[in-house]
Protein backbone atom coordinates (compact mmCIF):
# COMPACT_ATOMS: atom_id res chain seq x y z
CA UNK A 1 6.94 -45.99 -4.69
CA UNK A 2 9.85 -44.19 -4.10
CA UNK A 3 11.62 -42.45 -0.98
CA UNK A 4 9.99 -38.99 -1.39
CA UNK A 5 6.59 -40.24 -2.29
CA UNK A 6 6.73 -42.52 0.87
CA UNK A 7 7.54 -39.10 2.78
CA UNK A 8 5.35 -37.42 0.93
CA UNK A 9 2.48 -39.87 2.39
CA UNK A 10 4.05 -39.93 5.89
CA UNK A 11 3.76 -36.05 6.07
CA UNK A 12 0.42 -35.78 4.98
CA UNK A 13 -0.69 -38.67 7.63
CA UNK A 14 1.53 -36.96 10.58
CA UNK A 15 0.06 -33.48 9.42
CA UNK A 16 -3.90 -35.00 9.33
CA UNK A 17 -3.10 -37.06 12.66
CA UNK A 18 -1.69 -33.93 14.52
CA UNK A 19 -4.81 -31.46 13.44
CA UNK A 20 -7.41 -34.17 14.41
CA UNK A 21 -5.54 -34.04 18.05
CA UNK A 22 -5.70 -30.68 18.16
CA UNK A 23 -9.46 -30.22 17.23
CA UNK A 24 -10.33 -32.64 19.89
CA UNK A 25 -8.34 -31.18 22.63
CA UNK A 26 -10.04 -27.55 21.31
CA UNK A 27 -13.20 -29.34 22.11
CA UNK A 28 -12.31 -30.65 25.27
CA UNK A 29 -11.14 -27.74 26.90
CA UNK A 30 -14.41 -25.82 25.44
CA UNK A 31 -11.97 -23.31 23.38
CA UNK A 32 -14.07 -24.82 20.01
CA UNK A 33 -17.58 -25.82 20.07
CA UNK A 34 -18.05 -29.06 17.76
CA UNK A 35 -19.92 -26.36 15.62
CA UNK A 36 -17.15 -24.22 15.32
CA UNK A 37 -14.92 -27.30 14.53
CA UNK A 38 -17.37 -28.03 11.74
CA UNK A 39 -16.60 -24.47 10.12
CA UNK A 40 -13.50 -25.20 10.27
CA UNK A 41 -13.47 -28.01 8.40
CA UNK A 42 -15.52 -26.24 5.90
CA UNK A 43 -13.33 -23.73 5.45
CA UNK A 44 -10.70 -26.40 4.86
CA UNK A 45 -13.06 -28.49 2.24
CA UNK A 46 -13.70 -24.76 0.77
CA UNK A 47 -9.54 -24.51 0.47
CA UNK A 48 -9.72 -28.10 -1.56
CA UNK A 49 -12.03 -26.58 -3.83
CA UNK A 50 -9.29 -25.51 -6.61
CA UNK A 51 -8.05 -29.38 -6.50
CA UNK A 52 -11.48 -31.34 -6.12
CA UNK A 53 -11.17 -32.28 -9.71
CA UNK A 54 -8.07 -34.04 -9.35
CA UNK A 55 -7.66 -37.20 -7.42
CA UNK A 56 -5.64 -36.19 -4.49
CA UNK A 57 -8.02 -32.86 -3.93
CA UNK A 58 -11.29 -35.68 -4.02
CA UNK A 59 -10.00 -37.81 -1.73
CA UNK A 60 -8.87 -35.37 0.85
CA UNK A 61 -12.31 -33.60 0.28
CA UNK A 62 -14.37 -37.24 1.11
CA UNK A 63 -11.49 -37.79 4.02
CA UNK A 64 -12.52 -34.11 5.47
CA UNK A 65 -16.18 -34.61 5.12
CA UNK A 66 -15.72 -38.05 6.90
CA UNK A 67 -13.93 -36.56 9.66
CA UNK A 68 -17.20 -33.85 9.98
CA UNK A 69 -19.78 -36.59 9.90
CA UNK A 70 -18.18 -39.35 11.83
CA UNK A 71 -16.53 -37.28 14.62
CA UNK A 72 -18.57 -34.05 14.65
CA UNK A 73 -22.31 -34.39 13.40
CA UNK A 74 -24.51 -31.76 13.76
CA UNK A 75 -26.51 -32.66 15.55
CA UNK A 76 -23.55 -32.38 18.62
CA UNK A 77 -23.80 -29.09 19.24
């Protein structure tokens, strides 16, 4: 692996890590309604949707979907 893909990976991570924080604090201060937070993600799997055939766009699509069923089910509000 070299430098830039290492980057590459730590950008992607930092970027993923940062949005998570920032859909939780939403939540918390009752800006986002788990709901809402759900569309969003949506939205986001719906941006993949160009990519989902390749490997990177699949994987980020099962990593999103993860994030919507593990952290904010449905049946949360």
């Amino acid at each position: 692996m070299t430098i830039q893909e290492d980057r590459s990976r730590a950008l992607a991570l930092a970027g993923g890590a940062i949005v998570s924080a920032l859909l939780d604090t939403l939540v918390e201060k009752e800006i986002l309604t788990p709901r809402e937070v759900r569309a969003v993600l949506l939205k986001a799997i719906n941006g993949i949707g160009p990519y989902a055939q390749t490997t990177v766009g699949y994987e980020a699509s099962g990593m999103i979907a993860t994030i919507m069923h593990d952290r904010y089910p449905a049946d949360r509000g």
